[in-house]
C-alpha atoms as a PDB file:
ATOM      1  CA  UNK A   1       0.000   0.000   0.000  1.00  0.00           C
ATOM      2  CA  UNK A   2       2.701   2.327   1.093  1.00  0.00           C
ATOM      3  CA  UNK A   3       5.758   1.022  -0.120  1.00  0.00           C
ATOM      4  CA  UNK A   4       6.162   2.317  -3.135  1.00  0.00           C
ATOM      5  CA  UNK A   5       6.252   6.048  -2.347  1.00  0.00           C
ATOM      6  CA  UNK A   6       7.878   5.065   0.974  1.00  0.00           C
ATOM      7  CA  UNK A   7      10.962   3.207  -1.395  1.00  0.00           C
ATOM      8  CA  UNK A   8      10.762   6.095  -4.056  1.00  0.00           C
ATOM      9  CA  UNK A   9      11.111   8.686  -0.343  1.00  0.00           C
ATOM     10  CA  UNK A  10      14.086   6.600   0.641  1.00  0.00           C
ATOM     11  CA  UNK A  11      15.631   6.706  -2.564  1.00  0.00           C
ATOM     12  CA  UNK A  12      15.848  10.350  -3.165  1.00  0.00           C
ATOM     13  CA  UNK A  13      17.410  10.757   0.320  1.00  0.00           C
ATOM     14  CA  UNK A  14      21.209  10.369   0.573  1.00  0.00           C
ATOM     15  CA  UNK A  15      21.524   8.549   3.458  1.00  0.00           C
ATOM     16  CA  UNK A  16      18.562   7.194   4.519  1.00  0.00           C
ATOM     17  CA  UNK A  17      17.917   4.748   6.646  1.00  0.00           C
ATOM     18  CA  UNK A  18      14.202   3.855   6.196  1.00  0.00           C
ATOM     19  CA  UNK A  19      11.025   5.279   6.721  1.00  0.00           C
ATOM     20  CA  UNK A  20       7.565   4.162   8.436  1.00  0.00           C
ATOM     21  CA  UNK A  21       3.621   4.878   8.070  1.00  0.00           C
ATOM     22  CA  UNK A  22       2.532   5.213  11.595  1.00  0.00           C
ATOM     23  CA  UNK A  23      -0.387   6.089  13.899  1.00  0.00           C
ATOM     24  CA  UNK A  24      -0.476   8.650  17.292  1.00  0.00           C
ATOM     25  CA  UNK A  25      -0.876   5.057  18.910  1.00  0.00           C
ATOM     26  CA  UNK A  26       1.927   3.025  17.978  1.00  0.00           C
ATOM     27  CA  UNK A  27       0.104   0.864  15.189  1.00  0.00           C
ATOM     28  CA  UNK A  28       2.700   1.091  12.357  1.00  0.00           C
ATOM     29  CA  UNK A  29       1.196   0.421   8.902  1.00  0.00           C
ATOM     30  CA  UNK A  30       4.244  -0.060   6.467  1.00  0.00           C
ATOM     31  CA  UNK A  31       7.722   0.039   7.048  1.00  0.00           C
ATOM     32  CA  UNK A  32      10.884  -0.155   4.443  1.00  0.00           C
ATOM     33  CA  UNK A  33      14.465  -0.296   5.125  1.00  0.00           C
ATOM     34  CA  UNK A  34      17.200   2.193   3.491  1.00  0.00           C
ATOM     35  CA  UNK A  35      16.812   0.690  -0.245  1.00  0.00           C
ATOM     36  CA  UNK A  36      13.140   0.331  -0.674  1.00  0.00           C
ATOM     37  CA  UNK A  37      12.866  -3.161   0.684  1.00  0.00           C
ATOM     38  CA  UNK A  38       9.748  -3.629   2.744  1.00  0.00           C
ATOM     39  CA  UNK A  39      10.555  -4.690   6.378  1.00  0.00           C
ATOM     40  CA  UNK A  40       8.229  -5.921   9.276  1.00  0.00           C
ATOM     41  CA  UNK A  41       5.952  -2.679  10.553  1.00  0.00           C
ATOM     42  CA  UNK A  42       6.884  -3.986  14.336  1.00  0.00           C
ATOM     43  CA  UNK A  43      10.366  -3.382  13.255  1.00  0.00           C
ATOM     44  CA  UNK A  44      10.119   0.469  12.557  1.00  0.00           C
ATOM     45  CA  UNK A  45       9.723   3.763  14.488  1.00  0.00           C
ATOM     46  CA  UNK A  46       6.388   3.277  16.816  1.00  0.00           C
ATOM     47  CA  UNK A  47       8.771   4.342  19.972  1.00  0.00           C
ATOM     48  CA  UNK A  48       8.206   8.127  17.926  1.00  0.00           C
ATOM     49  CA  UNK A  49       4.557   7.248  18.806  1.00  0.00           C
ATOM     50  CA  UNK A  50       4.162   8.488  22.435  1.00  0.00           C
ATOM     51  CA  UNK A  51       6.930  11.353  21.492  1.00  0.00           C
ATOM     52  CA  UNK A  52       5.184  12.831  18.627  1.00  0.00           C
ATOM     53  CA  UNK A  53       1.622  12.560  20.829  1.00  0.00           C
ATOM     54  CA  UNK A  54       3.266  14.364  23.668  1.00  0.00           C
ATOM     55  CA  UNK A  55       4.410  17.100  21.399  1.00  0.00           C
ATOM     56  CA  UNK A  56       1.071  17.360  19.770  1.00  0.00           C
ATOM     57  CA  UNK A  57      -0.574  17.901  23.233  1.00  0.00           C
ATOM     58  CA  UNK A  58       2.299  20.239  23.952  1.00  0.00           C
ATOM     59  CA  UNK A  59       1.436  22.621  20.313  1.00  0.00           C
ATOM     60  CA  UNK A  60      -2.110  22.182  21.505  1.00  0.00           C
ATOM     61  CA  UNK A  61      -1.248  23.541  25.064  1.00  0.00           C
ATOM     62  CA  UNK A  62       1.317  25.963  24.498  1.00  0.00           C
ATOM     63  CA  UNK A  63      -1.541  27.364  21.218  1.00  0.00           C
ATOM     64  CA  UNK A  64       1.174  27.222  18.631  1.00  0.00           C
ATOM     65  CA  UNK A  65      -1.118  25.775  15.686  1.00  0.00           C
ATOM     66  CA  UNK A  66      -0.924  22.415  14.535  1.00  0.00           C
ATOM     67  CA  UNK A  67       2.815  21.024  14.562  1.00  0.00           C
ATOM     68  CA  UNK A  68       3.507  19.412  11.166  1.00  0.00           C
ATOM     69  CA  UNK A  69       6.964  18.770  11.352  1.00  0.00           C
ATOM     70  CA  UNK A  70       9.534  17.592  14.187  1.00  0.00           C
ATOM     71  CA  UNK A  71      13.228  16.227  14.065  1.00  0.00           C
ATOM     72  CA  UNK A  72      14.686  13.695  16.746  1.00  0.00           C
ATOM     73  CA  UNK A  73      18.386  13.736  16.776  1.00  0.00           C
ATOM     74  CA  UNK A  74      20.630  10.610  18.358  1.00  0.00           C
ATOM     75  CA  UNK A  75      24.159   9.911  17.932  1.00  0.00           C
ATOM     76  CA  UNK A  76      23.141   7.024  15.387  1.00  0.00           C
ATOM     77  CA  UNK A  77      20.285   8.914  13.838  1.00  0.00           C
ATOM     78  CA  UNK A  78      18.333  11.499  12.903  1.00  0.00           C
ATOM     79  CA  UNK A  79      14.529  10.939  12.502  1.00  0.00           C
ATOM     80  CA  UNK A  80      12.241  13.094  10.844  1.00  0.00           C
ATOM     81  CA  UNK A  81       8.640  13.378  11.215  1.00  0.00           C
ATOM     82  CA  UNK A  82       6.179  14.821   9.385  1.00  0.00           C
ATOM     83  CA  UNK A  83       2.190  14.612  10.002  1.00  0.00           C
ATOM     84  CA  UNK A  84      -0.210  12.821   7.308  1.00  0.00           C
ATOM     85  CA  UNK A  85      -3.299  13.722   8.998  1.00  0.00           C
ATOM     86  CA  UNK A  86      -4.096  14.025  13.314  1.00  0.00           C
ATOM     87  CA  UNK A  87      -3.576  11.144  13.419  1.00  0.00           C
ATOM     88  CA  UNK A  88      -0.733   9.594  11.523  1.00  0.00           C
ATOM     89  CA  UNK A  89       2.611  10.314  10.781  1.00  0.00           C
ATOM     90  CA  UNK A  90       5.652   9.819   8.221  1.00  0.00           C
ATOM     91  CA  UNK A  91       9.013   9.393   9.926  1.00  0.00           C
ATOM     92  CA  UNK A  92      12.499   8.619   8.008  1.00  0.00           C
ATOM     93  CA  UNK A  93      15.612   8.243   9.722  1.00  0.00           C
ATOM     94  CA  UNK A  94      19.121   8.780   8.440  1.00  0.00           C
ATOM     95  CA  UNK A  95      22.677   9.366   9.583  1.00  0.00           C
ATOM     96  CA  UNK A  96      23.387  12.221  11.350  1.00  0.00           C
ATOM     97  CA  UNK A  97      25.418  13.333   8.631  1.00  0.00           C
ATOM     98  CA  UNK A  98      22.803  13.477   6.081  1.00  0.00           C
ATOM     99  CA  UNK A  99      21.633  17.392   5.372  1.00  0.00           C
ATOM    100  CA  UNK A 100      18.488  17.206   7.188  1.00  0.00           C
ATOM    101  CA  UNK A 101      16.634  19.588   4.351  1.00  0.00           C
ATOM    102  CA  UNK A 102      17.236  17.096   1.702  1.00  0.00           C
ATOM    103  CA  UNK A 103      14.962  14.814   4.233  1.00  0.00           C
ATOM    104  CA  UNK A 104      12.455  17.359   4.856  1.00  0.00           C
ATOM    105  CA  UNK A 105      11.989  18.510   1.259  1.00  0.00           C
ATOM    106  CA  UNK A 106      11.488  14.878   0.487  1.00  0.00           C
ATOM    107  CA  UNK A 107       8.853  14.400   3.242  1.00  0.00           C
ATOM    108  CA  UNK A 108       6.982  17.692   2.031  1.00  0.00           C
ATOM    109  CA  UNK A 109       6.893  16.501  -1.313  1.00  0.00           C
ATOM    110  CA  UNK A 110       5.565  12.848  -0.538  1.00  0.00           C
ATOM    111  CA  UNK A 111       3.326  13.593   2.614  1.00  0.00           C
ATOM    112  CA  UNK A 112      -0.021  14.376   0.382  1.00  0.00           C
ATOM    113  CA  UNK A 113       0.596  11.135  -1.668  1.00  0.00           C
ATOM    114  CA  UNK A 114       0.809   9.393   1.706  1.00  0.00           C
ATOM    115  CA  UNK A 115      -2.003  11.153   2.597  1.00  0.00           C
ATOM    116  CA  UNK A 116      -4.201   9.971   0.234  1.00  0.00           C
ATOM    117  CA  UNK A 117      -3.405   6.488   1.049  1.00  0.00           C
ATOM    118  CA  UNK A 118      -4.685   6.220   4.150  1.00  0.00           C
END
């Protein structure tokens, strides 16, 4: 369902290390690894579950607006997430020495395709 436009995100990303279809509640839907290949959804990102809820709840508290966007930085990884909708979510990870606005153009670009396939 998702795996083409998540291989074709992956691809266009120097870098990347895969990227993940998931809900506010942990359920991820698709899942491939940093060439395309579909992996096992239990495999990919649904710890960024409770962080990107929290954050939501914190742009609903603090009366910023919606939050679209939101990077997580490790010394392995960087993860980027961008919302589909309220309640799902794109998130790619790469290395940390991948330019992260490569990533993000990418996500802006494929998000409303991703969209639409929910």
């Amino acid at each position: 369902m998702f795996t083409a436009s998540l291989g074709q995100l992956v691809s266009k990303v120097p870098g990347a290390l895969g990227a993940a279809v998931v809900s506010v509640d942990g359920l991820a839907l698709e899942a491939v690894d940093g060439i395309g290949e579909p992996i096992a959804a239990e495999n990919a990102t649904v710890e960024y579950a409770s962080v990107c809820r929290q954050l939501l709840n914190v742009g609903d508290a603090m009366e910023v607006g919606q939050i679209r966007e939101f990077t997580v930085e490790g010394p392995d990884r960087v993860t980027l997430i961008r919302m589909l909708s309220p309640k799902w979510f794109v998130a790619l990870s790469v290395t940390p020495g991948t330019p992260p606005g490569q990533g993000r153009f990418q996500l802006r670009v494929t998000a409303p395709d991703l969209a639409r396939e929910l």
